[in-house]
Every structure is written in C-alpha cells, then in structure tokens.
Protein backbone atom coordinates (compact mmCIF):
# COMPACT_ATOMS: atom_id res chain seq x y z
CA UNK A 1 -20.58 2.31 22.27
CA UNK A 2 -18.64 -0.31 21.18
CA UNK A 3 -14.52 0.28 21.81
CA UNK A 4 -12.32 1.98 19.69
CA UNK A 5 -10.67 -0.74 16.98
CA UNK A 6 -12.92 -3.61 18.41
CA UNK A 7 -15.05 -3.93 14.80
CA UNK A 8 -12.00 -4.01 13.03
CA UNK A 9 -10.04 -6.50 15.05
CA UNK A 10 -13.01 -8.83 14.57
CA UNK A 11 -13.60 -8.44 10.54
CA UNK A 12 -12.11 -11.46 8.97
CA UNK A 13 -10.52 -8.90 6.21
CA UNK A 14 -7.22 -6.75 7.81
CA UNK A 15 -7.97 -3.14 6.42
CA UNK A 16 -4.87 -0.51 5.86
CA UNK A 17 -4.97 3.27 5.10
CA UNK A 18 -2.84 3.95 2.18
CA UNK A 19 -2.07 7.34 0.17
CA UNK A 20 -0.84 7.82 -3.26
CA UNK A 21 -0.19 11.32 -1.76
CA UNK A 22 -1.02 13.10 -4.83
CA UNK A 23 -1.11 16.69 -4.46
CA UNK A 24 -2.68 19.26 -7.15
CA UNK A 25 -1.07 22.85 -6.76
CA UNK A 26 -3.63 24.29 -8.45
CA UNK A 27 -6.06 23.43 -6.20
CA UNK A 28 -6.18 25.51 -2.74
CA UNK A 29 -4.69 23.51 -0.09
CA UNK A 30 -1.28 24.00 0.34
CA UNK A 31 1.74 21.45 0.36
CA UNK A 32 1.95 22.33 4.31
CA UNK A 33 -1.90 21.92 4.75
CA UNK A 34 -1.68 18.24 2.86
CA UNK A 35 0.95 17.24 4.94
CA UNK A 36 -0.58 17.95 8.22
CA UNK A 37 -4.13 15.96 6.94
CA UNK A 38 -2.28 12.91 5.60
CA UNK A 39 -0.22 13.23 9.79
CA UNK A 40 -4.18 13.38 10.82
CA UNK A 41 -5.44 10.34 9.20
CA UNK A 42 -2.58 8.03 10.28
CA UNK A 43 -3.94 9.05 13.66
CA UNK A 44 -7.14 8.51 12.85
CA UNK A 45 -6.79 5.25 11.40
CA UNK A 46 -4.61 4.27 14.60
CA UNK A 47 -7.55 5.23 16.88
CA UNK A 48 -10.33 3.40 14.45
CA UNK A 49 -8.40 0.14 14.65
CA UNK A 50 -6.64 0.06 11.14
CA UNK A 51 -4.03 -2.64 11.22
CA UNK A 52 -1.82 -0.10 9.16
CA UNK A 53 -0.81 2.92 7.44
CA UNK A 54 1.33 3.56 4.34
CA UNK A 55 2.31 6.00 1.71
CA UNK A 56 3.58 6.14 -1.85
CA UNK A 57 7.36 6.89 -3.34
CA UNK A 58 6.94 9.40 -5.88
CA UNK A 59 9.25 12.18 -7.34
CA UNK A 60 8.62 15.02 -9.80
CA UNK A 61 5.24 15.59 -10.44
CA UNK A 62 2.09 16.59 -8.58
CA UNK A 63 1.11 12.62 -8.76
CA UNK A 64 2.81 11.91 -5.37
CA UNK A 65 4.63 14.42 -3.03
CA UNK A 66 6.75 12.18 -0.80
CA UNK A 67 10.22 11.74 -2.46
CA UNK A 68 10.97 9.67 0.49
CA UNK A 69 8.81 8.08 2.79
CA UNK A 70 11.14 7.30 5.42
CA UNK A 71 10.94 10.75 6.97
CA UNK A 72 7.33 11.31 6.62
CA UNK A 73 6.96 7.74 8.37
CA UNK A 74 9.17 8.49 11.07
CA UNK A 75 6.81 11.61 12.02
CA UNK A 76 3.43 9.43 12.04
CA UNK A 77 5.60 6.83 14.24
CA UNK A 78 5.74 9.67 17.03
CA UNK A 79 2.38 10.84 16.54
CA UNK A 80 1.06 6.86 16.82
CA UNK A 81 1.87 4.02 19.25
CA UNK A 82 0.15 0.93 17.48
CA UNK A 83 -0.66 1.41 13.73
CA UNK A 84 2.25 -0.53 11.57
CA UNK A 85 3.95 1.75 9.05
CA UNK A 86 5.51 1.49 5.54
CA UNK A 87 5.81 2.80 2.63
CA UNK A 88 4.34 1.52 -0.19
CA UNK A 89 6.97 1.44 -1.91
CA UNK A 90 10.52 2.03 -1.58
CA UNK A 91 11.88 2.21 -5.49
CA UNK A 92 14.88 0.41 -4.69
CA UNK A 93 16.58 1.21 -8.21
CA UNK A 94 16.51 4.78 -7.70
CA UNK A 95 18.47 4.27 -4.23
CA UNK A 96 21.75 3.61 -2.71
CA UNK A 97 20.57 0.08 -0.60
CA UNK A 98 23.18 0.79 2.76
CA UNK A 99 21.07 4.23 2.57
CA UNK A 100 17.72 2.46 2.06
CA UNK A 101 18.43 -0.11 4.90
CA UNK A 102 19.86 2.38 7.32
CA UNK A 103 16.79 5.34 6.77
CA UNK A 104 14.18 2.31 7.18
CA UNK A 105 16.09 0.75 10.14
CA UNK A 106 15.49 4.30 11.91
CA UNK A 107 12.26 4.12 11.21
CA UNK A 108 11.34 0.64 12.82
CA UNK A 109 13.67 2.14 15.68
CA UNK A 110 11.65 5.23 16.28
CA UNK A 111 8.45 3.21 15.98
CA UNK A 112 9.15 0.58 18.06
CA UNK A 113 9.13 -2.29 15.75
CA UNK A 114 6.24 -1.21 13.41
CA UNK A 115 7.93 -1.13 9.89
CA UNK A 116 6.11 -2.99 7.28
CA UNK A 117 8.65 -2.79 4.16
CA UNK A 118 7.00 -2.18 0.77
CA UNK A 119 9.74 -2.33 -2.13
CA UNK A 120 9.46 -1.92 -6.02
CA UNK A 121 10.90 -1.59 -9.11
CA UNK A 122 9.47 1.49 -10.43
CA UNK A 123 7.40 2.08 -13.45
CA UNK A 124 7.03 5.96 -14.18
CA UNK A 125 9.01 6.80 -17.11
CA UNK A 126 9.97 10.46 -15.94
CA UNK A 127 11.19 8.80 -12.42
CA UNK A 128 13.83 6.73 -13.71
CA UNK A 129 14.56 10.30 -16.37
CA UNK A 130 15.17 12.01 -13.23
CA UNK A 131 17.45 9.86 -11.75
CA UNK A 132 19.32 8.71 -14.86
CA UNK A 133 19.06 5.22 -14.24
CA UNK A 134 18.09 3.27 -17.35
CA UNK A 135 14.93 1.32 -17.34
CA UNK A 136 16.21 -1.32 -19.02
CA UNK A 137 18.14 -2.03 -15.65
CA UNK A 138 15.41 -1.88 -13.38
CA UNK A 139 14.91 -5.73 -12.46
CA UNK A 140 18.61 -6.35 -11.76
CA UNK A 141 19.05 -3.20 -9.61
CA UNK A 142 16.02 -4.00 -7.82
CA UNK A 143 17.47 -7.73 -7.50
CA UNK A 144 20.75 -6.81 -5.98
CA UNK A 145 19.02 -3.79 -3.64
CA UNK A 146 17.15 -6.25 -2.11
CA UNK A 147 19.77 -9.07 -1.40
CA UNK A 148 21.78 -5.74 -0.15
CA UNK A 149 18.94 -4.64 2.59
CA UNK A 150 18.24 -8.19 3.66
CA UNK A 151 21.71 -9.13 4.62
CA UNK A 152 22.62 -5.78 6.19
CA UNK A 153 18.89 -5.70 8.31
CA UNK A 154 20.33 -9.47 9.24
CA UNK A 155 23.46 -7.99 10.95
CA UNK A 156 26.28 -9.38 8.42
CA UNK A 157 28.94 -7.77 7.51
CA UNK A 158 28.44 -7.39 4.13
CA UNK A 159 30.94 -7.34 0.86
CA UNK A 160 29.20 -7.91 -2.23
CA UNK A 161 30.84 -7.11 -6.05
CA UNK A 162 27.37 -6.53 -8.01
CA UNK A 163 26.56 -5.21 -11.58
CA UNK A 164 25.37 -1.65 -9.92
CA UNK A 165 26.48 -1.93 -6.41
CA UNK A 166 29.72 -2.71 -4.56
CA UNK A 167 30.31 -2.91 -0.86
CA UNK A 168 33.59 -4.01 1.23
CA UNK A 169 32.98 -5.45 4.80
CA UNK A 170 30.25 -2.61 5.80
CA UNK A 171 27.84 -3.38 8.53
CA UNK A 172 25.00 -1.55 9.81
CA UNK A 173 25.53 0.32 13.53
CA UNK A 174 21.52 0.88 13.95
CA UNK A 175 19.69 -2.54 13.03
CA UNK A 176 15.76 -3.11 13.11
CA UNK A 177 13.81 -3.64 16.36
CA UNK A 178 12.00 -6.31 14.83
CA UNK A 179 14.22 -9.71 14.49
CA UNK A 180 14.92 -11.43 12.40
CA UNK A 181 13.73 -8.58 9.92
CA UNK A 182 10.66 -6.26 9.47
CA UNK A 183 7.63 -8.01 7.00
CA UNK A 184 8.73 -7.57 3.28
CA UNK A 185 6.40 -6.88 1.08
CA UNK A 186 7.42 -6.61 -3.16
CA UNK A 187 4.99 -4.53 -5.72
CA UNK A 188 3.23 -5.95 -8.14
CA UNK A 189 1.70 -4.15 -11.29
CA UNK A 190 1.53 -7.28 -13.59
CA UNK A 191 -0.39 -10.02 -13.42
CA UNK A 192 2.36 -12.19 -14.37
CA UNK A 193 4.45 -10.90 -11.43
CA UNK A 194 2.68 -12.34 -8.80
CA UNK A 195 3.57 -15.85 -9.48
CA UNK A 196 7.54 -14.83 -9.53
CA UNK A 197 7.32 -13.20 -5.99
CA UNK A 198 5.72 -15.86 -4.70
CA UNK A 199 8.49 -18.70 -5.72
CA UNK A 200 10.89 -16.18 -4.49
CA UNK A 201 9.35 -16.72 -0.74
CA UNK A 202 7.98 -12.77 -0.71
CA UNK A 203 4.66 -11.80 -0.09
CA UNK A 204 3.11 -9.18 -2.74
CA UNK A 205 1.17 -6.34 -2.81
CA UNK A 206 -0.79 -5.04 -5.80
CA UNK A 207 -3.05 -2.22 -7.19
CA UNK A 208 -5.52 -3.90 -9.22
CA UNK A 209 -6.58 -0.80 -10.56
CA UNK A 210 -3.67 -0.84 -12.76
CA UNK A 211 -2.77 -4.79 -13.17
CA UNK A 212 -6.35 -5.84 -14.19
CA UNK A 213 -9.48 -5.02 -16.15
CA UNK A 214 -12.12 -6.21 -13.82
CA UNK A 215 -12.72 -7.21 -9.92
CA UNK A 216 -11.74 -11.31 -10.94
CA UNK A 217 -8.80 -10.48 -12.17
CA UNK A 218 -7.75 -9.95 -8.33
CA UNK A 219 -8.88 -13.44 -7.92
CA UNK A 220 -6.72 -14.45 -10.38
CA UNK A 221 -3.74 -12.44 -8.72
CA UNK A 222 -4.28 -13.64 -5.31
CA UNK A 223 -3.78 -17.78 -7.15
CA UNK A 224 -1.34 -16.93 -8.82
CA UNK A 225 1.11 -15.90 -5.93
CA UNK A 226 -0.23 -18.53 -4.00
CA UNK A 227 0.08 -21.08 -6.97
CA UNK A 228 4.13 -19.89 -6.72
CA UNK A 229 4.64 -19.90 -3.12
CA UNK A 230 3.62 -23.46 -2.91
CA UNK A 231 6.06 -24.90 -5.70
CA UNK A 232 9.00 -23.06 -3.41
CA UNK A 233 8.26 -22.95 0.01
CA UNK A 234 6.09 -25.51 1.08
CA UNK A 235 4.85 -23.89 3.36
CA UNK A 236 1.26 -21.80 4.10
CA UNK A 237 1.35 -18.86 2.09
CA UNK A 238 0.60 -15.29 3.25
CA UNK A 239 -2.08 -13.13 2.94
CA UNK A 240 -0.75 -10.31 0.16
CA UNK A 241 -2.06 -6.82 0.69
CA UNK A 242 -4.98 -5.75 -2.27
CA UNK A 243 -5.29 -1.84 -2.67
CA UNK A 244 -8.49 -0.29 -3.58
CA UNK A 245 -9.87 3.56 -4.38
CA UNK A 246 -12.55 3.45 -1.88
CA UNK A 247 -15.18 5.69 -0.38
CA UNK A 248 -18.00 4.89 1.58
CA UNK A 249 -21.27 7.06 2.02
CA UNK A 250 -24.66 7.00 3.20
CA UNK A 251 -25.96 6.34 -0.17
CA UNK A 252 -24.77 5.15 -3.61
CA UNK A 253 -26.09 8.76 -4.54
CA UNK A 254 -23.91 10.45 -1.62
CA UNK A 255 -20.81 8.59 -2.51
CA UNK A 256 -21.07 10.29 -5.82
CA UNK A 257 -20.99 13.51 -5.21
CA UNK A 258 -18.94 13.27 -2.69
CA UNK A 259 -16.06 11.20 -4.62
CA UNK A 260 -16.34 11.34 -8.37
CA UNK A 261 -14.97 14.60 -9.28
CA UNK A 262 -11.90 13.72 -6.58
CA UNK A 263 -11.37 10.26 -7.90
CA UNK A 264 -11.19 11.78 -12.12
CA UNK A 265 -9.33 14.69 -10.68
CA UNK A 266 -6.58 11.38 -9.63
CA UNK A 267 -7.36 9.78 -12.91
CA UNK A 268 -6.43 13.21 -14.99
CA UNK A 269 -2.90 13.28 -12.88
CA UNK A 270 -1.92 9.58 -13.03
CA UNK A 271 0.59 9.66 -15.75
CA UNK A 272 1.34 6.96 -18.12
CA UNK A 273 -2.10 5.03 -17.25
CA UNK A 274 -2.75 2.16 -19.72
CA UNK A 275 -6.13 3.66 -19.76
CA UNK A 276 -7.64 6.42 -18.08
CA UNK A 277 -10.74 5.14 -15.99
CA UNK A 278 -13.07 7.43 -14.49
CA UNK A 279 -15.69 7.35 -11.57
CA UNK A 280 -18.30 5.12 -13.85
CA UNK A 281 -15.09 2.88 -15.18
CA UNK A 282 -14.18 1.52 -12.10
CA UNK A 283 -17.51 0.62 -10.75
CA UNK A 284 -18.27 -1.02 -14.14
CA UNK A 285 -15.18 -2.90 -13.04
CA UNK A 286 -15.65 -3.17 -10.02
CA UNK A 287 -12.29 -1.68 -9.23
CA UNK A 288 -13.23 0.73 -6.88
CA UNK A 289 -14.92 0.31 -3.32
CA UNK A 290 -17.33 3.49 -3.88
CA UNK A 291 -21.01 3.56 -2.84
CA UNK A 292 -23.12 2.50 0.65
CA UNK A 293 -22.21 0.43 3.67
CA UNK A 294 -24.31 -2.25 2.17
CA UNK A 295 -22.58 -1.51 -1.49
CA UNK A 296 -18.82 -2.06 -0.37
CA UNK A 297 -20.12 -4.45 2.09
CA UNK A 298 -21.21 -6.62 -0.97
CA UNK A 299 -18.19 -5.92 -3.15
CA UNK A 300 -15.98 -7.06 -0.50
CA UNK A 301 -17.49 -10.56 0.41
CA UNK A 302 -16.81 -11.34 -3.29
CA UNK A 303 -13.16 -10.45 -2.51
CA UNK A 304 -13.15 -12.59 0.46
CA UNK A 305 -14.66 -15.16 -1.63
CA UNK A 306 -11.46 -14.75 -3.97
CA UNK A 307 -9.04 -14.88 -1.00
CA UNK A 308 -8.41 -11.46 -0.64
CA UNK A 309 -8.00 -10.92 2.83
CA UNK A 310 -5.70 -7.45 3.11
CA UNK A 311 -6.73 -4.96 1.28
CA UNK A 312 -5.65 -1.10 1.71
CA UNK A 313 -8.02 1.41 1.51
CA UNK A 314 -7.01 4.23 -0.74
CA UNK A 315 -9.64 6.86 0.82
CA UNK A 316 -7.38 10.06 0.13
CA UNK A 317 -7.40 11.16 -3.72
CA UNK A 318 -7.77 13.77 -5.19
CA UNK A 319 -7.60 17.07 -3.03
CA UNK A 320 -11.09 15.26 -1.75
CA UNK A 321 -12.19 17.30 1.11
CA UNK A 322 -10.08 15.89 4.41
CA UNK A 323 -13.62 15.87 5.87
CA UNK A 324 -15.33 14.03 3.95
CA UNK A 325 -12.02 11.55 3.87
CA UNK A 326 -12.42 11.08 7.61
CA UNK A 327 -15.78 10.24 7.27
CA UNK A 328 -15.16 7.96 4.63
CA UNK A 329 -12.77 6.16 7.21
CA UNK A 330 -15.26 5.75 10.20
CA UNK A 331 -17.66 4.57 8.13
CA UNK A 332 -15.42 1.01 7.14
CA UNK A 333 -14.18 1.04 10.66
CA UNK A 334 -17.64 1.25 12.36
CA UNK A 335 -20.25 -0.16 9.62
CA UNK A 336 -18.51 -2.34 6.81
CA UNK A 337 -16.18 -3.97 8.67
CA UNK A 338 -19.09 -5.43 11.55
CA UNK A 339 -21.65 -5.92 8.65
CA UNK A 340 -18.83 -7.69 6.45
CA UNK A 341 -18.19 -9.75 9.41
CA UNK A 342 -21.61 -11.03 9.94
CA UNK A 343 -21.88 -12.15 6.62
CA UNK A 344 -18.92 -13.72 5.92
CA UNK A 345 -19.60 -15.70 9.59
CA UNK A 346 -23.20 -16.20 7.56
CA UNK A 347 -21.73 -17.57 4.57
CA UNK A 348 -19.39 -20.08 6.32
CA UNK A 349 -22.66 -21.40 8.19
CA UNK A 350 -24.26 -22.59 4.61
C-alpha cells in the first residue's frame, strides 16, 4: 500500500480541495450536517495528500453559506496539521481591511503558518445590495484594501488618507506566522484580468467555468498572466491556481449518475450566470473534470500541456451525497494523480 499523500506529492500537477459551499435548504441535510462534511473533507484531503483546502465568500443566498471564511478556516486549522488553508476569496470591498488583516492573521496563527490568501472584488449583484457598497466602486476599494492588508501583515504602522478608507498610525498586535507575508492570491473572472494581476506582481486564480467558453481558453488565461508578469517583474512567474467541477468514477457511465443531477442542481442556484451550463455543457467544453480515471486523466494532460499546473478540485456541489464526494476524492489522490504522472513523465520522454 503505497503511503498516505505519496501519489500526490509525486504528480507534476499540485491538486487543492475547494468548496463553493452552496447549500440548498430544501434539500434534507441540514446547515449543521453541511458544516460538519465540508470539516470532514478538509481532513480527508489532509490525509490523501492535497496540497490545500479552501472555501468560498458568499452572503445571502443558498449559493454559498460561509459569510466569512476566516472562522470556518480557523476550525479546519485545529482539526489539520499540514493541509494549507484559504479562502477563496476574501471580497475585500465588502470589508473593513484592519478587520480583514487581523481575522486572517489569526488564522495563519492558529494554523501554524498555513494561510494561503485568496482576495477579490466581488461580482454578485445582490452582495454588494446587501452591503450598500456601490459597484461602481468595487476596483478602487479592492485597490486600497489590499495596499491596507499588505502593509499592516508587513508590521508598519500604518496611516493612509484613501477614497473609502482612512487610518492614523494603527499597527497590528497579532501579525502572520509566515514572514514576510502569507502567498497572495487575486480572483480572476475575466479573461482580460489575468494580464493586469500579473504586471501587478500577484499570482491569480480563476474559475474557468465562468471566464471562458471552452477548455483553451484556460490556455489562453494561464499566457496571459504570464505574458504580464514578465513585462513587470522579470522574474519566473508562478504557477496560478485553475478551479474545476470535477468528479471522478469508475466509469464515464458511473460519473453520471452519480454527478449530473448534483452539478445542474449548482447550475440552477448560481445566480447571475452568463449562461447556465449543465452536466452535457461542460463536458462539451470541456469545463468540467467528470468521467473515469482514464477520462480526467486525459483531460488533464491537455491542461498540463497548457501550463496549468494548480488546479482546485471543486468535488462538493450540489447537496451531492458526502459519500460519493469522498470517493470522488480518493479516486484523484490514488488513481489520476499516479496515472497523470506516468504520462506526463511519458510525454517529456518523446
């Protein structure tokens, strides 16, 4: 039996668990019940050798049911000793930044210097409603949030007179463990975006579900930021983080009926979509990472190809069975990540 996390730590692509944590009331599990399976599979993932695990901002609707991740994180940090952390992402415009940096400092604290820090802008309508913030203002909020949180997690004492925020000589008493500051990591839902972050000196991470039409579009992506970085920085880029629906079965057939009415259940609750793609939609795209071991196996050596070499699993959708989620989850730890391995070490040889 081969050792728990060793296929992983050998695959040449870095795999993360990630939840939209989108919970449907209607449906019979409970808000408590959700909770404790979403605890489970950041355990899970920590014991199959998943580099990391994150979850989604969301407030107000059934489409995501942790208003703040910071919290939720700082549970799975005492329930884990290895797997990073983060959530994915902090909507900076909706936020006080001193309160942002100093929840988020707690939680690299409690985990001993495992925060990964996912920030956005935002981009549900009925989000920025419910916080009366305007979003027309969205881009410069975000941009002065983020100068805010960097300075503070460096230790300055910070006074800065900004369009939205204004602070005089504070400093934060509880700083990160991880020096000089723990990874950043900015969304991006446009194409176009990824080329900004980059020439800022951030590295990205992306849905493609929502930014593209088809699977080399994420190609496209993936140059872009790099194509950015390298007018800026001149340095190596890094590796941005790709998330993908995924589930992995026996069969084409099994992943089916195991996923499809789970994954258009998502679909139905995702508000604001610019259009609503079901089961067959995304593999037509080639969006999704839904079939066999040697189905996903094949879908992600084209990513590789492309330079995708992070990519977050979104396993968890849908009220599907926590079960079948699990199994889902050994499956790329313990067959798609070896196999993948093999032929990308294959393809290197011709």
């Amino acid at each position: 039996m081969p050792v728990a996390g060793e296929p992983l730590a050998a695959c040449p692509v870095t795999f993360s668990a990630f939840s939209v944590c989108d919970h449907h009331p209607a449906l019979a599990r409970t808000l408590d019940q959700f909770y404790r399976e979403l605890l489970g599979h950041a355990v899970l993932a920590e014991e199959l050798g998943y580099d990391a695990y994150w979850v989604a901002e969301h407030h107000f609707h059934e489409y995501g049911v942790v208003p703040n991740p910071a919290p939720f994180l700082a549970a799975i940090a005492q329930a884990t000793r290895r797997i990073r952390i983060g959530p994915a992402v902090s909507v900076l415009p909706f936020h006080d930044p001193v309160q942002v940096a100093e929840d988020y400092a707690v939680v690299d604290q409690l985990s001993g210097g495992r925060l990964n820090m996912g920030v956005g802008s935002g981009y549900l309508p009925h989000e920025f409603a419910g916080f009366g913030v305007g979003g027309d203002t969205k881009r410069a909020r975000f941009d002065e949030a983020l100068v805010l949180i960097r300075r503070l997690w460096a230790g300055e004492t910070v006074t800065f007179e900004g369009a939205f925020h204004r602070v005089h000589g504070v400093a934060l008493n509880v700083l990160p463990v991880q020096r000089p500051a723990p990874p950043l990591l900015v969304a991006a839902l446009r194409p176009e975006a990824c080329y900004h972050i980059g020439r800022h000196g951030l590295n990205m991470m992306t849905i493609p579900y929502a930014a593209v039409d088809r699977m080399d579009g994420i190609g496209d992506m993936v140059a872009d930021f790099r194509r950015g970085w390298q007018e800026t920085q001149g340095t190596p880029p890094p590796v941005p983080l790709c998330a993908l629906h995924a589930h992995v079965a026996a069969s084409d057939e099994a992943a089916r009926a195991n996923a499809e009415a789970a994954f258009n259940q998502y679909t139905r609750t995702r508000l604001y979509a610019k259009s609503k793609k079901d089961y067959d939609d995304i593999l037509a795209a080639e969006l999704g990472l839904f079939g066999s071991v040697e189905t996903v196996v094949g879908q992600l050596r084209r990513l590789h190809a492309m330079g995708a070499r992070q990519v977050m699993l979104l396993q968890d959708f849908g009220a599907l069975a926590a079960g079948k989620v699990r199994e889902s989850m050994r499956r790329f730890a313990t067959e798609v990540a070896p196999r993948l391995a093999e032929r990308v070490r294959a393809d290197a040889a011709a």
